[in-house]
C-alpha atoms as a PDB file:
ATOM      1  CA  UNK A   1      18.410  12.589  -7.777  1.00  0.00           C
ATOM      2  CA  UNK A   2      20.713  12.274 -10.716  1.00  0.00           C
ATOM      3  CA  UNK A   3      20.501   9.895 -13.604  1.00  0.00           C
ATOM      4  CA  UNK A   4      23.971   7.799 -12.530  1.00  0.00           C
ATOM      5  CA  UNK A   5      22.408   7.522  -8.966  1.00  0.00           C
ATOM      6  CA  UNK A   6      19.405   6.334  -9.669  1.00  0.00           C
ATOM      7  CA  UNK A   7      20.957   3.775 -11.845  1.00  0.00           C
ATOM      8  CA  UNK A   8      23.318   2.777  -9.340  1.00  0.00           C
ATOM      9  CA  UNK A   9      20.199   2.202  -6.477  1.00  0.00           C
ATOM     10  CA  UNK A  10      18.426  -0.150  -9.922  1.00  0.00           C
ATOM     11  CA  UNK A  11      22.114  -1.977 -10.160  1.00  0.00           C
ATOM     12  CA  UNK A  12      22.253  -2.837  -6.175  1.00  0.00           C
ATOM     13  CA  UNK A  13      18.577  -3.724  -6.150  1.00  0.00           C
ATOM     14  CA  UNK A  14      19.307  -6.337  -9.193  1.00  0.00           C
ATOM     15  CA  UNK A  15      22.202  -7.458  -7.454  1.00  0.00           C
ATOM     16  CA  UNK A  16      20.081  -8.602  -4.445  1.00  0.00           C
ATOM     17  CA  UNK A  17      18.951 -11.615  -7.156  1.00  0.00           C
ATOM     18  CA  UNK A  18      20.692 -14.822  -7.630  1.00  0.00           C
ATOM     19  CA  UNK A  19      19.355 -15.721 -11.032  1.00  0.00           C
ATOM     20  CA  UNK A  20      17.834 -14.899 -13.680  1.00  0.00           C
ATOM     21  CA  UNK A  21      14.107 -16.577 -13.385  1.00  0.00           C
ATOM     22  CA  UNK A  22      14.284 -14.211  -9.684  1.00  0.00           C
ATOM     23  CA  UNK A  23      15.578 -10.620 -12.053  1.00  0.00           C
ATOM     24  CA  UNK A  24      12.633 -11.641 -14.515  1.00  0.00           C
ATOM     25  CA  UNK A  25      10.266 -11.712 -11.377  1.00  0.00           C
ATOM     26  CA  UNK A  26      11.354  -8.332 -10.320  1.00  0.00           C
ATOM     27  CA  UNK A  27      10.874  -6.407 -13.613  1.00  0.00           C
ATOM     28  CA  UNK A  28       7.777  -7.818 -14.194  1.00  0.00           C
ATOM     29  CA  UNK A  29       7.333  -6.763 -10.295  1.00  0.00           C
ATOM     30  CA  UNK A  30       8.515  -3.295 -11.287  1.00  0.00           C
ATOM     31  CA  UNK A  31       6.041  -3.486 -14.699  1.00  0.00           C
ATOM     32  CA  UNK A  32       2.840  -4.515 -12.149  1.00  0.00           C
ATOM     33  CA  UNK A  33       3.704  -1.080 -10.207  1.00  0.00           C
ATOM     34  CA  UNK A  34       3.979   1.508 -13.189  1.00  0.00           C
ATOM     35  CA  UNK A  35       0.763   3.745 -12.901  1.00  0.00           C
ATOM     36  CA  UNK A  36      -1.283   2.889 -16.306  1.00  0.00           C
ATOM     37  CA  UNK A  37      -1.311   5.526 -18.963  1.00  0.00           C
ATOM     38  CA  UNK A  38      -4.152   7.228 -19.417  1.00  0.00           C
ATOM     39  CA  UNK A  39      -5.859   5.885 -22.635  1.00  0.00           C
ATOM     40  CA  UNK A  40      -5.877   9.461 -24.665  1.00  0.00           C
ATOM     41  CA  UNK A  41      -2.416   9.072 -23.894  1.00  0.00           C
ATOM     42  CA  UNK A  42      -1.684   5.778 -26.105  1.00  0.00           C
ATOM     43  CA  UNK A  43      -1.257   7.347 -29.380  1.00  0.00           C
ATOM     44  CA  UNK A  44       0.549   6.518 -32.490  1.00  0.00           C
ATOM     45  CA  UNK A  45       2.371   9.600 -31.981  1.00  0.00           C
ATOM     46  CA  UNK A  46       3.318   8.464 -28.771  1.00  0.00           C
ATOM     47  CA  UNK A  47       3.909   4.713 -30.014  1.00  0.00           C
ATOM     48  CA  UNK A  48       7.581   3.410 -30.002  1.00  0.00           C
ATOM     49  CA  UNK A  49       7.986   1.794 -33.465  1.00  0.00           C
ATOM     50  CA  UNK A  50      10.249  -0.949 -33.398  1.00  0.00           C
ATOM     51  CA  UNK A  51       8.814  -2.723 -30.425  1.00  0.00           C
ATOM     52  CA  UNK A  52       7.064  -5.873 -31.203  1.00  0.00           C
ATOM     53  CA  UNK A  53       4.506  -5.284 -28.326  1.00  0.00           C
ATOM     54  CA  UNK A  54       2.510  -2.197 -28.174  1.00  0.00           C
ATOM     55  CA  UNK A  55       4.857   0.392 -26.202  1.00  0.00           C
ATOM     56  CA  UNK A  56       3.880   4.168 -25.460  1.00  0.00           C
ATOM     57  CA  UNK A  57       5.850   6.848 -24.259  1.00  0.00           C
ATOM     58  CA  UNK A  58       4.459  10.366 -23.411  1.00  0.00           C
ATOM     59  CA  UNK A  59       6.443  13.201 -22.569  1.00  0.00           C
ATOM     60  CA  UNK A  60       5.555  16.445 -20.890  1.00  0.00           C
ATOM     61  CA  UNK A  61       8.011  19.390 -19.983  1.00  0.00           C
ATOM     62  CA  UNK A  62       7.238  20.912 -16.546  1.00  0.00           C
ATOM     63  CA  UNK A  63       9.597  22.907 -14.760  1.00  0.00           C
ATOM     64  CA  UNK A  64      12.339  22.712 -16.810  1.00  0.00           C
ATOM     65  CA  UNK A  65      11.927  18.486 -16.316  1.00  0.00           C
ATOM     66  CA  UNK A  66      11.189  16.255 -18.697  1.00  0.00           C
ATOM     67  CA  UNK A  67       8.218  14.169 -17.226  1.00  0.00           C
ATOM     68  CA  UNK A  68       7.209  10.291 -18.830  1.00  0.00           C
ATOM     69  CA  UNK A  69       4.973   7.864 -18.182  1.00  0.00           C
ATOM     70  CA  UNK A  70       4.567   5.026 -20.077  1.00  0.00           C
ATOM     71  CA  UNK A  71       2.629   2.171 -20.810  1.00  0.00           C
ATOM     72  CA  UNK A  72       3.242  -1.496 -22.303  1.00  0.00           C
ATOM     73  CA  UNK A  73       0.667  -4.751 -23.354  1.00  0.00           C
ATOM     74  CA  UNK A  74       3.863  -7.605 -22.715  1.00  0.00           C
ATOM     75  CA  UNK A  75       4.525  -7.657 -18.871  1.00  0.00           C
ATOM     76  CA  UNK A  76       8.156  -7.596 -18.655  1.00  0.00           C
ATOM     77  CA  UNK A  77       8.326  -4.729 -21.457  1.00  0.00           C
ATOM     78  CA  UNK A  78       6.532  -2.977 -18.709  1.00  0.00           C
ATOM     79  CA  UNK A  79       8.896  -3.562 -16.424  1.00  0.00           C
ATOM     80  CA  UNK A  80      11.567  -2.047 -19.021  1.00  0.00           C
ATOM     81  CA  UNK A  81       9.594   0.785 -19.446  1.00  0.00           C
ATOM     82  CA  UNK A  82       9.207   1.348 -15.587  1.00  0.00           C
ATOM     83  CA  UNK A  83      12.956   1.063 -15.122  1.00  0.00           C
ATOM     84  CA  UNK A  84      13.494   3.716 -17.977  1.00  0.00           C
ATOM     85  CA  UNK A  85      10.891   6.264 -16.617  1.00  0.00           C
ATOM     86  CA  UNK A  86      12.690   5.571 -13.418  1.00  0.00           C
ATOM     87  CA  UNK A  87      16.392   6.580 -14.673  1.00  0.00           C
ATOM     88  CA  UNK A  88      14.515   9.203 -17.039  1.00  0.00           C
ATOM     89  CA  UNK A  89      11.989  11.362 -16.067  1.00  0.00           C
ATOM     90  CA  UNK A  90      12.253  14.269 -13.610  1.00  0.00           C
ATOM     91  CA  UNK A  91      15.519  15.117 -15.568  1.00  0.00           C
ATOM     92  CA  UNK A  92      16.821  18.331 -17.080  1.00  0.00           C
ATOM     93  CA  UNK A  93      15.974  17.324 -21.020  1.00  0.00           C
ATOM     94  CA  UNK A  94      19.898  18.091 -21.908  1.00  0.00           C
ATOM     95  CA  UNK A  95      20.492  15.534 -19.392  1.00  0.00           C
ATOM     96  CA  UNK A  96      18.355  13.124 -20.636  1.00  0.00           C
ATOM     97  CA  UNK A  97      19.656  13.259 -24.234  1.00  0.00           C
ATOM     98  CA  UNK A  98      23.201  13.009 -22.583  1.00  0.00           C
ATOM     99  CA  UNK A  99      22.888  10.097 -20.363  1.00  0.00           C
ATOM    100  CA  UNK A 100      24.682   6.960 -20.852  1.00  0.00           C
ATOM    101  CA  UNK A 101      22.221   4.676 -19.762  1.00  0.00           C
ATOM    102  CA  UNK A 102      25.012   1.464 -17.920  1.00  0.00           C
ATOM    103  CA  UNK A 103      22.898   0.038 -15.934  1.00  0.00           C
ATOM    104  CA  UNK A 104      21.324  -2.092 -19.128  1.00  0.00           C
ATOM    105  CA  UNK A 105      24.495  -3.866 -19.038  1.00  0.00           C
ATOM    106  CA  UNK A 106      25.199  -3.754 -15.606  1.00  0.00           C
ATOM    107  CA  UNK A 107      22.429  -5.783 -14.524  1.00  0.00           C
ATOM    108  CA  UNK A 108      22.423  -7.892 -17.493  1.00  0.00           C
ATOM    109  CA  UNK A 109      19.304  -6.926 -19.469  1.00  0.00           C
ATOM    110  CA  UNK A 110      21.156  -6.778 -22.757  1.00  0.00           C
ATOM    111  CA  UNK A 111      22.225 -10.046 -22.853  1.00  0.00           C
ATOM    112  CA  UNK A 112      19.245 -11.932 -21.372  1.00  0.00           C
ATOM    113  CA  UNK A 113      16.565  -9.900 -24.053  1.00  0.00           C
ATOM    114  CA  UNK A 114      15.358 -11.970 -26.855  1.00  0.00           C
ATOM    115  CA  UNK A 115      16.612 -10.052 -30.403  1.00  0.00           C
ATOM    116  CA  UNK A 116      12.986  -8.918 -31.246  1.00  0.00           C
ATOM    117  CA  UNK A 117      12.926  -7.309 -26.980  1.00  0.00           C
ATOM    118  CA  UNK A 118      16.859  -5.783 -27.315  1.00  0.00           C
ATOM    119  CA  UNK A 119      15.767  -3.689 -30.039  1.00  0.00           C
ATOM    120  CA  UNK A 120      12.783  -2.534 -28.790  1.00  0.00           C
ATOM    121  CA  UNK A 121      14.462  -1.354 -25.856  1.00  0.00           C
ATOM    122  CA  UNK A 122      16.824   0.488 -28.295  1.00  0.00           C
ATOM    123  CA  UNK A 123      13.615   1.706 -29.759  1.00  0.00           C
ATOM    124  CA  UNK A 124      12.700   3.297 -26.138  1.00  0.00           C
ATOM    125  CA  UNK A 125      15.824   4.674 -25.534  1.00  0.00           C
ATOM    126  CA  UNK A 126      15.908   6.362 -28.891  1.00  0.00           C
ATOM    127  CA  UNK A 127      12.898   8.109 -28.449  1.00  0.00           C
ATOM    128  CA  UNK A 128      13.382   8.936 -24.993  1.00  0.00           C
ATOM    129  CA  UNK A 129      17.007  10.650 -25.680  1.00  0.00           C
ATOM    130  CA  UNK A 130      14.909  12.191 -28.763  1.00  0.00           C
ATOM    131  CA  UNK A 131      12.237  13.380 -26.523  1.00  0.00           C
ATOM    132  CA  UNK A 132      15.460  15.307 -24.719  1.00  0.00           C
ATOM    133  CA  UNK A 133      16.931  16.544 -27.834  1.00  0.00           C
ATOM    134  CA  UNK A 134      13.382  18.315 -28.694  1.00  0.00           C
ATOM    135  CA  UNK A 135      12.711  19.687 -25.368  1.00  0.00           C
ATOM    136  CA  UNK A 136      15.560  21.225 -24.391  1.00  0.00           C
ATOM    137  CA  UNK A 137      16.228  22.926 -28.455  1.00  0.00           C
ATOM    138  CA  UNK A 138      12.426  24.584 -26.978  1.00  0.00           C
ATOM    139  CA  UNK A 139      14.447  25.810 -23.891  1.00  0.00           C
ATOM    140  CA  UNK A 140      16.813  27.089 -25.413  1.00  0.00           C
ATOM    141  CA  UNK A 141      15.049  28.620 -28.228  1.00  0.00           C
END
């Protein structure tokens, strides 16, 4: 499934909330489901600086798809991370580094994140658009 439909199906199933407190629920929901990272998997390298929690993001290429899984100590971070892996991984790595990632704003995230929880979300993007930039220079090379 492509990036843009997958965040459409996240934007619909947000939609299905009234309020905030009932969004909150559902990320951290969505945070509760994300398998757990295997521990020789939470490494600095794979550490997203910037995040004021602990955050990791590991990357793997396998058939031509960049594959994540992730891992986060705050509860609703988790649930960011989840939705990201979502949107993310099983993608062509040129895609990933590509995407424009509006269903952030769509739903409302940006605006509801504390400062210190925006940019660490900018922080997870980053790396995960960087992760795309790398792999897919190592296809192509």
């Amino acid at each position: 499934m492509s990036i843009n439909k997958i965040q459409d199906e996240i934007i619909e199933e947000f939609d299905l909330f009234d309020n905030w407190e009932d969004k909150y629920a559902y990320l951290i929901e969505l945070g509760k489901k994300l398998p757990a990272l295997e521990e020789n998997h939470k490494t600095d390298g794979n550490k997203i600086k910037g995040c004021q929690s602990n955050v990791w993001i590991h990357s793997q290429l396998q058939d031509d798809k960049l594959i994540f899984r992730g891992d986060s100590d705050a509860i609703i971070v988790k649930g960011l991370v989840s939705t990201l892996i979502r949107v993310l991984s099983e993608q062509n790595p040129a895609e990933i580094a590509q995407a424009d990632l509006y269903f952030l704003d769509k739903i409302g995230m940006q605006q509801h994140l504390s400062m210190t929880r925006a940019n660490g979300l900018a922080s997870m993007i980053k790396q995960m658009k960087m992760y795309g930039i790398v792999y897919q220079s190592k296809l192509e090379g």
